[in-house]
N, C-alpha and C. Protein backbone atom coordinates (compact mmCIF):
# COMPACT_ATOMS: atom_id res chain seq x y z
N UNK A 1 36.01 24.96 8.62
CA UNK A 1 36.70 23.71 8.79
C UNK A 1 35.94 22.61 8.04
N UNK A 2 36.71 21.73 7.40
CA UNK A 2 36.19 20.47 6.34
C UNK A 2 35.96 19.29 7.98
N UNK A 3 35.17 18.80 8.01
CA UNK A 3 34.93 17.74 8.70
C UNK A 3 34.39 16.55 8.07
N UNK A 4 35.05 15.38 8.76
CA UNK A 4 34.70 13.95 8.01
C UNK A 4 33.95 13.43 9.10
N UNK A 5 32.90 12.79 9.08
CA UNK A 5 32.16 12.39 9.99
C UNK A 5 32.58 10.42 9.28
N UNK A 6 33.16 9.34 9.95
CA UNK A 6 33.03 8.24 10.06
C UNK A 6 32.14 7.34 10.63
N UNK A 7 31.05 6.97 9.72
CA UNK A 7 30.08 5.84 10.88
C UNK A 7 28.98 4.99 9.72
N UNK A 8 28.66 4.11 10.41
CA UNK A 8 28.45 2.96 9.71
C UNK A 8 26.85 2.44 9.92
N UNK A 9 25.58 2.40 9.08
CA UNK A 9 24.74 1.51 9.70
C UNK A 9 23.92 0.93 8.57
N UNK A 10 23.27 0.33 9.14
CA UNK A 10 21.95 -0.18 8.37
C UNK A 10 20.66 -0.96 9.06
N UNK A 11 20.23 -1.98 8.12
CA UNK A 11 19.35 -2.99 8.99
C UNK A 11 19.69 -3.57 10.14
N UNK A 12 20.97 -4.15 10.38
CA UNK A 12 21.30 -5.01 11.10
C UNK A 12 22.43 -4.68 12.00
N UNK A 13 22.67 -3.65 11.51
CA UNK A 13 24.04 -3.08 12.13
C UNK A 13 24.15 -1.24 12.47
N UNK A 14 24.62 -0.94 13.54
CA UNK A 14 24.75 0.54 13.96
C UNK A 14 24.23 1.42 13.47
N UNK A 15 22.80 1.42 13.49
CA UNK A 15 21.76 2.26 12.79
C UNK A 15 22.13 3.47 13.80
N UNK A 16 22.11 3.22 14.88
CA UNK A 16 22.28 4.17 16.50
C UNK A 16 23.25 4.76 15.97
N UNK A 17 24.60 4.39 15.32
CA UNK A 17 25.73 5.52 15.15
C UNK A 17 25.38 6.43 14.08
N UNK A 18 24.73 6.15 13.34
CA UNK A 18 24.44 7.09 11.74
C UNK A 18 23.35 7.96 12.77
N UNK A 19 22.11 7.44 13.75
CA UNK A 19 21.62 8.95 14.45
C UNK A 19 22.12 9.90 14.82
N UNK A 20 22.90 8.80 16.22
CA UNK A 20 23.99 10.02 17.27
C UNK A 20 24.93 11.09 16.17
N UNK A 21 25.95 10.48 15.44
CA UNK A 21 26.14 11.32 14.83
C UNK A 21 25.42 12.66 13.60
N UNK A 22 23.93 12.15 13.09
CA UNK A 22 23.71 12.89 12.29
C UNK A 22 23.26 13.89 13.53
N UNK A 23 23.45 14.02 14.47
CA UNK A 23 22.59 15.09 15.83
C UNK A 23 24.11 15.74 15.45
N UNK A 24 25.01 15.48 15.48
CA UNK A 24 26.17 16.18 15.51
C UNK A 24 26.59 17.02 14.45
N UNK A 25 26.66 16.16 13.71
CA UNK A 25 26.37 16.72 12.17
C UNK A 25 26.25 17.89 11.87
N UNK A 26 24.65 17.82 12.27
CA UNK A 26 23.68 19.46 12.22
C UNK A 26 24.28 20.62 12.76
N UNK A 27 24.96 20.14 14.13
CA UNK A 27 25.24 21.01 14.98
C UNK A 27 26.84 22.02 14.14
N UNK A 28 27.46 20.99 13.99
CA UNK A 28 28.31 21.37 13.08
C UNK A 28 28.32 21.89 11.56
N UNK A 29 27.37 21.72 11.22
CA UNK A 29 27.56 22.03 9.94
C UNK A 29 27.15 23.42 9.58
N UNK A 30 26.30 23.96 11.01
CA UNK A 30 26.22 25.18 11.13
C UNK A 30 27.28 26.20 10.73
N UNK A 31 28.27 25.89 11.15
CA UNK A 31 29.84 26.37 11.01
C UNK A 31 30.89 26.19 10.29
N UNK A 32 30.46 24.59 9.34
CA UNK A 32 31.44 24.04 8.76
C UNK A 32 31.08 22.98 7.86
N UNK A 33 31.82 22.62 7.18
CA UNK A 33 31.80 21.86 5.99
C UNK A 33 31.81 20.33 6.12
N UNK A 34 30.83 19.68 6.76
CA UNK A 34 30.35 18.38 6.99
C UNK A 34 29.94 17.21 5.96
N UNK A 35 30.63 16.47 5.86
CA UNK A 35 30.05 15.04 5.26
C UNK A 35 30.43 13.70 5.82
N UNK A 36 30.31 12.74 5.22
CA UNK A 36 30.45 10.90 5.83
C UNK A 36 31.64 10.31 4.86
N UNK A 37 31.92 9.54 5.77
CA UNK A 37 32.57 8.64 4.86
C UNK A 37 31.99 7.29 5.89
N UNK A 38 31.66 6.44 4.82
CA UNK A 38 30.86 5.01 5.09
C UNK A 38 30.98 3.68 4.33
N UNK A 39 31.29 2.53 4.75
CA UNK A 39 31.83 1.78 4.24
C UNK A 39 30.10 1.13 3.01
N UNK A 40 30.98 0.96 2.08
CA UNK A 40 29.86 0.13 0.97
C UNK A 40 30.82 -1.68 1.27
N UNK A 41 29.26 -2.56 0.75
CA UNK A 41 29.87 -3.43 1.22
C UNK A 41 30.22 -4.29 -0.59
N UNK A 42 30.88 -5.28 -0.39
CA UNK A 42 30.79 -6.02 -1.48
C UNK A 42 30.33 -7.63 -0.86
N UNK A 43 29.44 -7.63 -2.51
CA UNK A 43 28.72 -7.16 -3.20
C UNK A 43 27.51 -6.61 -2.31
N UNK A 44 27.28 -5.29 -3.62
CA UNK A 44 25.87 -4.92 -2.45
C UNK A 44 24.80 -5.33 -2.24
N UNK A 45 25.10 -5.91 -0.64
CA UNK A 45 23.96 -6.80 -0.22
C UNK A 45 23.17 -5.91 0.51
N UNK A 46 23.09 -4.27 0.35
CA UNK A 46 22.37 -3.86 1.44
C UNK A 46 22.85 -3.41 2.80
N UNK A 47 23.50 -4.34 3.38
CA UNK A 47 24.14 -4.25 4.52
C UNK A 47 24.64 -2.63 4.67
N UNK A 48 24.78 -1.69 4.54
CA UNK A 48 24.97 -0.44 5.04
C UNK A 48 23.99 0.47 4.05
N UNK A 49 23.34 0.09 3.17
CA UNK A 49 22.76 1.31 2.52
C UNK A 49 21.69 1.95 3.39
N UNK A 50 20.68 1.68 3.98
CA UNK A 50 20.31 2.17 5.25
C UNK A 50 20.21 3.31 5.33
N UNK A 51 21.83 2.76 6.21
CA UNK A 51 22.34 4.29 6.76
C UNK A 51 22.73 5.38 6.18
N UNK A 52 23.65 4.94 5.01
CA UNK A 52 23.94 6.22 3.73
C UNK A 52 22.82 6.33 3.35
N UNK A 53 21.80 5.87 2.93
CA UNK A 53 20.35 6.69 2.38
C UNK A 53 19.62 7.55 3.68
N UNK A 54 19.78 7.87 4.85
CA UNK A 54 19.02 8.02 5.88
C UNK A 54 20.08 9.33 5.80
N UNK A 55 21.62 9.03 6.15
CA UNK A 55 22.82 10.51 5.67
C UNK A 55 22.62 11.72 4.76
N UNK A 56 22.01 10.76 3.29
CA UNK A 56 22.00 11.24 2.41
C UNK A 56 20.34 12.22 2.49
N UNK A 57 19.23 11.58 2.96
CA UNK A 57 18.06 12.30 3.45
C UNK A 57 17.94 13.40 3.71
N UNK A 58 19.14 13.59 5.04
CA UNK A 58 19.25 14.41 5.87
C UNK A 58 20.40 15.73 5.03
N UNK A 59 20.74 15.47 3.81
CA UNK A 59 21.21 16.25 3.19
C UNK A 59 22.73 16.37 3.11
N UNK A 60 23.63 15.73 3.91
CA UNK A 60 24.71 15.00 3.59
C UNK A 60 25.54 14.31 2.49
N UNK A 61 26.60 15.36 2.10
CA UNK A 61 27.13 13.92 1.11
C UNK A 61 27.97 12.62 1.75
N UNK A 62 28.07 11.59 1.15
CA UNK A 62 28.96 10.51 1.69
C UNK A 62 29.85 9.73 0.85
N UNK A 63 30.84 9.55 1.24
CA UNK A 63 32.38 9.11 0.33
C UNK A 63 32.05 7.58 0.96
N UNK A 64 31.73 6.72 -0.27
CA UNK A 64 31.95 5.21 0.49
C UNK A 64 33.45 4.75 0.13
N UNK A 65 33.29 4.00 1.01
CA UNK A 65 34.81 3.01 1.15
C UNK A 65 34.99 1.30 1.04
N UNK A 66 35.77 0.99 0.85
CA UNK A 66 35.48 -0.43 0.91
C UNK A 66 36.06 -0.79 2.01
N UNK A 67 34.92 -1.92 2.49
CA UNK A 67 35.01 -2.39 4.28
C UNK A 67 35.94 -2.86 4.40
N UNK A 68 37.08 -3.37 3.37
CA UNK A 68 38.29 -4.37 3.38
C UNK A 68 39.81 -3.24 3.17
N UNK A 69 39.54 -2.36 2.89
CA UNK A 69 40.74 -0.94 3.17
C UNK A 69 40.41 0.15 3.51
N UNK A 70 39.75 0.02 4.82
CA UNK A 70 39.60 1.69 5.10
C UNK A 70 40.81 2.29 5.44
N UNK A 71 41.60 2.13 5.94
CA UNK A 71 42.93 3.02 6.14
C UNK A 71 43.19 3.64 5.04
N UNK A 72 43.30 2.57 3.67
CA UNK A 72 43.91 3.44 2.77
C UNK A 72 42.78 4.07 1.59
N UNK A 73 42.06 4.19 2.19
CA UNK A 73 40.32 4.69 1.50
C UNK A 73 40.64 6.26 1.98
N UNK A 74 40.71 6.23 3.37
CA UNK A 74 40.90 7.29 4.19
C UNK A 74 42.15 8.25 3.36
N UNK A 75 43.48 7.38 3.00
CA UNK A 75 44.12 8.30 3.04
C UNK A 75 44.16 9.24 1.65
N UNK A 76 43.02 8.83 1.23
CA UNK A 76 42.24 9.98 0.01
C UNK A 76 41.20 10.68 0.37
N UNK A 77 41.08 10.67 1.46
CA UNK A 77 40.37 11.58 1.92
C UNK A 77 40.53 13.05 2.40
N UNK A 78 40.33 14.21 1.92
CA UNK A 78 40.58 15.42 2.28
C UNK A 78 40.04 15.89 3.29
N UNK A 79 40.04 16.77 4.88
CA UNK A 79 39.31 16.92 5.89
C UNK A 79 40.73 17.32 6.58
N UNK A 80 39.91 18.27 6.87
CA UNK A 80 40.73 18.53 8.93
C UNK A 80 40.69 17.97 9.77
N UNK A 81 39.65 17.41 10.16
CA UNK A 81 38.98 16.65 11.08
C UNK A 81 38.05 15.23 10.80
N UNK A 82 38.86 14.46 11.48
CA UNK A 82 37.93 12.84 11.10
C UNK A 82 37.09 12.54 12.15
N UNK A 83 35.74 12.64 12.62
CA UNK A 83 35.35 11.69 13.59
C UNK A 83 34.81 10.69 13.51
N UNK A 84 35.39 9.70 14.62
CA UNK A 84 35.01 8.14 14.18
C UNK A 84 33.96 8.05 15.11
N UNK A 85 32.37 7.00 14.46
CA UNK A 85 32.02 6.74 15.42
C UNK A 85 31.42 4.94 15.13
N UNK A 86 32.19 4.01 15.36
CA UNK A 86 32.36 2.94 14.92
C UNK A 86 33.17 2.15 15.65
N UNK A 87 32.13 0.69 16.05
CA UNK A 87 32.99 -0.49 16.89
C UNK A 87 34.52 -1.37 15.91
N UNK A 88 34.34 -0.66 14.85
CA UNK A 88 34.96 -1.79 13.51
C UNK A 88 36.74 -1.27 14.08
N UNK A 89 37.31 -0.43 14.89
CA UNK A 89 37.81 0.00 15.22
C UNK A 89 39.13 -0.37 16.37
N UNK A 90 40.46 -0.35 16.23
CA UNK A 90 41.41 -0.58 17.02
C UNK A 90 42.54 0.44 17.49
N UNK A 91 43.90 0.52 18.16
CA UNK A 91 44.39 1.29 18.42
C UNK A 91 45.19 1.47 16.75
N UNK A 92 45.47 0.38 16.09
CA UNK A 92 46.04 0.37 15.04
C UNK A 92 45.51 1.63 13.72
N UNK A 93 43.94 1.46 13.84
CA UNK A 93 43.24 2.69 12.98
C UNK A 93 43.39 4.30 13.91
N UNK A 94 43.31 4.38 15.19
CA UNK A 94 43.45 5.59 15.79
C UNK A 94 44.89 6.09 15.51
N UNK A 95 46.33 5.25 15.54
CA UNK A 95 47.58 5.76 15.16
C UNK A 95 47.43 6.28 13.60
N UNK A 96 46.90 5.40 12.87
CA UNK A 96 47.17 5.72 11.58
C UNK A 96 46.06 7.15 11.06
N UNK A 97 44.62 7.33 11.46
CA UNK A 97 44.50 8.45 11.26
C UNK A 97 44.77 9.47 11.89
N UNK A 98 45.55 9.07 12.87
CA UNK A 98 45.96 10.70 13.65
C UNK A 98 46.84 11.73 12.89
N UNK A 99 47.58 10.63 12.05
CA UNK A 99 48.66 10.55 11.46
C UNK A 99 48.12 11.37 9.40
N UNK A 100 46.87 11.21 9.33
CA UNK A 100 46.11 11.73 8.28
C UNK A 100 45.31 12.71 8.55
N UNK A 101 45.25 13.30 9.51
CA UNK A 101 44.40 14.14 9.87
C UNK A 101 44.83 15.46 10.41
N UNK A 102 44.08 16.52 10.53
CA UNK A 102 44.62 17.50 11.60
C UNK A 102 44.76 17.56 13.06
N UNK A 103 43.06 16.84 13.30
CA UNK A 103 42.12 16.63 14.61
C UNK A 103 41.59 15.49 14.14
N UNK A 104 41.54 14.53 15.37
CA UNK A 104 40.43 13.61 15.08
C UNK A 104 40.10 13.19 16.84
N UNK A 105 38.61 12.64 16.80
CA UNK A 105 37.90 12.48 17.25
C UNK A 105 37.17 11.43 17.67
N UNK A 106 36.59 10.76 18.57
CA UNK A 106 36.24 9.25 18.54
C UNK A 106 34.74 9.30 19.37
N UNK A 107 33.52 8.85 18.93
CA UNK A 107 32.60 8.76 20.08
C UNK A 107 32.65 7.28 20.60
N UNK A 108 32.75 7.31 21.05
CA UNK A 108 33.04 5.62 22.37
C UNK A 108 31.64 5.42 23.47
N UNK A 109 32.14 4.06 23.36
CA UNK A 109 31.11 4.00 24.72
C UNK A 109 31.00 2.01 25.18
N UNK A 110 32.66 2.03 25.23
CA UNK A 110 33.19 1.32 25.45
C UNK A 110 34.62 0.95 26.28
N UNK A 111 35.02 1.90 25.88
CA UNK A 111 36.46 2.11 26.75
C UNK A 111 37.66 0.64 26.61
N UNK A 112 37.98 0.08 25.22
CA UNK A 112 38.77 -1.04 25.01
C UNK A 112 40.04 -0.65 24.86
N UNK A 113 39.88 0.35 24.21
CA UNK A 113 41.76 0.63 23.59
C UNK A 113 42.30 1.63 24.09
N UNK A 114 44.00 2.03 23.92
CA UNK A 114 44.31 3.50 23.91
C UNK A 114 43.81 4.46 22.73
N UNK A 115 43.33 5.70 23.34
CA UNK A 115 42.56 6.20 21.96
C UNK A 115 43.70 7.64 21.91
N UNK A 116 44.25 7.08 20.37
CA UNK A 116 45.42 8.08 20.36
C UNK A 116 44.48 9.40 19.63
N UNK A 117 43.91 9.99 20.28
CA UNK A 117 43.13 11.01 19.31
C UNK A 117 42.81 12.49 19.73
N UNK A 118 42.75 13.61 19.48
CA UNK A 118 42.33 14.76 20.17
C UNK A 118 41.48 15.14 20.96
N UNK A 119 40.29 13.95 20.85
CA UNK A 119 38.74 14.44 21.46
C UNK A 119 38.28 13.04 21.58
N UNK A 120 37.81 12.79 22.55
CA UNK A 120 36.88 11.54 22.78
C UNK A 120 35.42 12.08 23.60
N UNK A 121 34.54 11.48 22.79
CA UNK A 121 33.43 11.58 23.57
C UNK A 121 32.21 10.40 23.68
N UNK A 122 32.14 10.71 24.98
CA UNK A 122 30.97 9.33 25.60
C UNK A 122 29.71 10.16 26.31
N UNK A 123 28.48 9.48 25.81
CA UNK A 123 27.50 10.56 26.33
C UNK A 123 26.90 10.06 27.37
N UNK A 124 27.34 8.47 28.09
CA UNK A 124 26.50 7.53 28.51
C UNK A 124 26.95 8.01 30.24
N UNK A 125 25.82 8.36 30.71
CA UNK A 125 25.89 8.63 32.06
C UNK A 125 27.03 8.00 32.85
N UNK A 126 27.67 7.05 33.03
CA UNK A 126 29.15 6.45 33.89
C UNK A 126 30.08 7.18 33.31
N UNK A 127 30.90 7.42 32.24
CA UNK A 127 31.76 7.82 31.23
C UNK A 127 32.37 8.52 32.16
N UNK A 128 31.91 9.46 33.21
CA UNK A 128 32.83 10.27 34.07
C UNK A 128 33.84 9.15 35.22
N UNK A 129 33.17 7.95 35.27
CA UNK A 129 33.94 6.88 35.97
C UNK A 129 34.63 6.26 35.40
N UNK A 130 34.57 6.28 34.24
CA UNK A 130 35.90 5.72 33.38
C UNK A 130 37.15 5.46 33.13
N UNK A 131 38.39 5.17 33.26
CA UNK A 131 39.67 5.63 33.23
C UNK A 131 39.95 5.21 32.05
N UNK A 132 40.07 6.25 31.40
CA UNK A 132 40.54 6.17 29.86
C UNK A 132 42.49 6.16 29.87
N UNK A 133 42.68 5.80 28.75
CA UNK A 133 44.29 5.60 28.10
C UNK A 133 43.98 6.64 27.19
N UNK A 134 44.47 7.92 27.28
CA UNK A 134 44.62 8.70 25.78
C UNK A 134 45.51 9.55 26.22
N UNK A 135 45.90 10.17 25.45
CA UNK A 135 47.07 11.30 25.49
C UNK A 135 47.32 12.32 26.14
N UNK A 136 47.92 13.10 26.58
CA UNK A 136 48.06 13.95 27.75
C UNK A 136 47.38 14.73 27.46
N UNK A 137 47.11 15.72 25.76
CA UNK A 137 46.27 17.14 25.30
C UNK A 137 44.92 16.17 24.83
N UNK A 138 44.42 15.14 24.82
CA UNK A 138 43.09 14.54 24.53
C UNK A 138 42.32 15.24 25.36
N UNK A 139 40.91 15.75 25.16
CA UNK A 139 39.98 16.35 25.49
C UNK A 139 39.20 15.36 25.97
N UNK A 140 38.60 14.92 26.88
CA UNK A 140 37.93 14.04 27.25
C UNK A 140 36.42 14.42 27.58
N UNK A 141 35.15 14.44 26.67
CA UNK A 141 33.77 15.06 27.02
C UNK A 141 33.37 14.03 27.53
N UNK A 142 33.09 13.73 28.55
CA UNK A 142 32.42 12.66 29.20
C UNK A 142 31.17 12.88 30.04
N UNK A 143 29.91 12.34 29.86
CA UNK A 143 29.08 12.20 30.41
C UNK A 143 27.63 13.14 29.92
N UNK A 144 26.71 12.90 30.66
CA UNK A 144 25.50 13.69 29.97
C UNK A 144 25.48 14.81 29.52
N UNK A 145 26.37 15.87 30.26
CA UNK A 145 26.55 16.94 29.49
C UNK A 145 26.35 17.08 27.32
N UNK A 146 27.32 16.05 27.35
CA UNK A 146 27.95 15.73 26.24
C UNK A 146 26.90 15.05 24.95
N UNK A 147 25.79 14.95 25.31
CA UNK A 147 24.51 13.53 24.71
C UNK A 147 24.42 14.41 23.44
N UNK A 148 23.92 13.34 22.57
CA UNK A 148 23.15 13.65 21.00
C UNK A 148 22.14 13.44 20.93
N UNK A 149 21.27 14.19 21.46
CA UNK A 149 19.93 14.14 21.56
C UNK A 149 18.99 14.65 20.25
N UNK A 150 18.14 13.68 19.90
CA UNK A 150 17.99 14.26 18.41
C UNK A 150 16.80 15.46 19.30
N UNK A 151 16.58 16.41 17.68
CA UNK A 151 15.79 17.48 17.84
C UNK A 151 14.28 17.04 18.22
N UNK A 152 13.70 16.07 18.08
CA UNK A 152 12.09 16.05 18.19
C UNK A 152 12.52 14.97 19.48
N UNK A 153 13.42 14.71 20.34
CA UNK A 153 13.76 14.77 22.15
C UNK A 153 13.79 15.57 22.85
N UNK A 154 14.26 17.06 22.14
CA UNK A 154 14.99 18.19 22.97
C UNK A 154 13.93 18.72 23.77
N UNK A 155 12.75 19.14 23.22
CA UNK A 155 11.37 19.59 24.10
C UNK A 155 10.66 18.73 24.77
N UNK A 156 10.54 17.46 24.82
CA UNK A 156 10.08 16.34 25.55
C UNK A 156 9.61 16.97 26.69
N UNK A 157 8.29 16.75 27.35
CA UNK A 157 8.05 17.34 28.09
C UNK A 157 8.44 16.08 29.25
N UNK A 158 8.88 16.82 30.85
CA UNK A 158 9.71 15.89 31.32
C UNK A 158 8.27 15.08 32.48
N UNK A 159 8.95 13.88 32.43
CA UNK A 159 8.09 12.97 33.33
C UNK A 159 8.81 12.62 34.77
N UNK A 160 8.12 12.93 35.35
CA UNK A 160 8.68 12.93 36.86
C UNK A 160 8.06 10.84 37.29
N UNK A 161 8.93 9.93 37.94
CA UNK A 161 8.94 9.23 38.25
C UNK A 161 9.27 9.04 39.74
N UNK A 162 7.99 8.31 40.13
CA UNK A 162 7.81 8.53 41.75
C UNK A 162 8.13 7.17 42.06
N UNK A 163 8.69 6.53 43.38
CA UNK A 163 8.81 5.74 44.27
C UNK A 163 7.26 4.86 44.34
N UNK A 164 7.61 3.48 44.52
CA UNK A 164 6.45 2.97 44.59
C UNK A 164 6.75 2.46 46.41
């Protein structure tokens, strides 16, 4: 399966989404054909290279877009699967790539809109208290189960915290 991974960061902005997702990434790419699509900004001031150089590190290719048409950036985009993981986001972009896609996907951790999409996932401990708006076959992964824990977390040796 071709997968599009959507997410955005840099200095100043959603460095956290270019992690969480590159944890995902990995996991997937085990199986499948993984890359980014990430907005470039005009002119380049920096503002997202960051994160596409940190993507690109990690051995990733990435399709930039311009921050002022992603819809129709997207709809040159080839993939089975889009996952978004980005606040830049409304119900208006979830109709329209559902609509470009095979599967798509959203990591949230906010709960604002209807999320017209196949898969939503929130890793943030409440997420199971949530009442989401999505579609009757939406998959809903909610809660710790679900976390992107990068690899040099996974062995953490655990600290027990006592009552004072």
């Amino acid at each position: 399966m071709k997968i599009a991974i959507r997410a955005d960061g840099g200095s100043k902005i959603g460095m956290g989404h270019i992690m969480r997702t590159l944890v995902l990434a990995k996991e997937l790419a085990k199986t499948n054909e993984v890359f980014y699509i990430c907005r470039v900004d005009k002119p380049l001031t920096g503002k997202y290279s960051p994160g596409i150089k940190k993507i690109k590190l990690e051995g990733f290719n990435v399709i930039g877009v311009d921050e002022d048409s992603i819809i129709e950036e997207l709809k040159r985009v080839t993939a089975d699967c889009l996952i978004t993981d980005s606040y830049d986001v409304d119900e208006y972009y979830f109709n329209e790539t559902k609509q470009l896609f095979n599967k798509t996907g959203y990591i949230d951790d906010m709960n604002m809109y209807y999320f017209n999409v196949d898969f939503l996932i929130n890793q943030n401990i409440n997420a199971k208290d949530l009442v989401y708006r999505v579609n009757k076959n939406t998959k809903l992964l909610l809660g710790t189960d679900y976390i992107m824990l990068r690899e040099e977390f996974r062995h953490a040796l655990k600290k027990i915290l006592r009552k004072r």
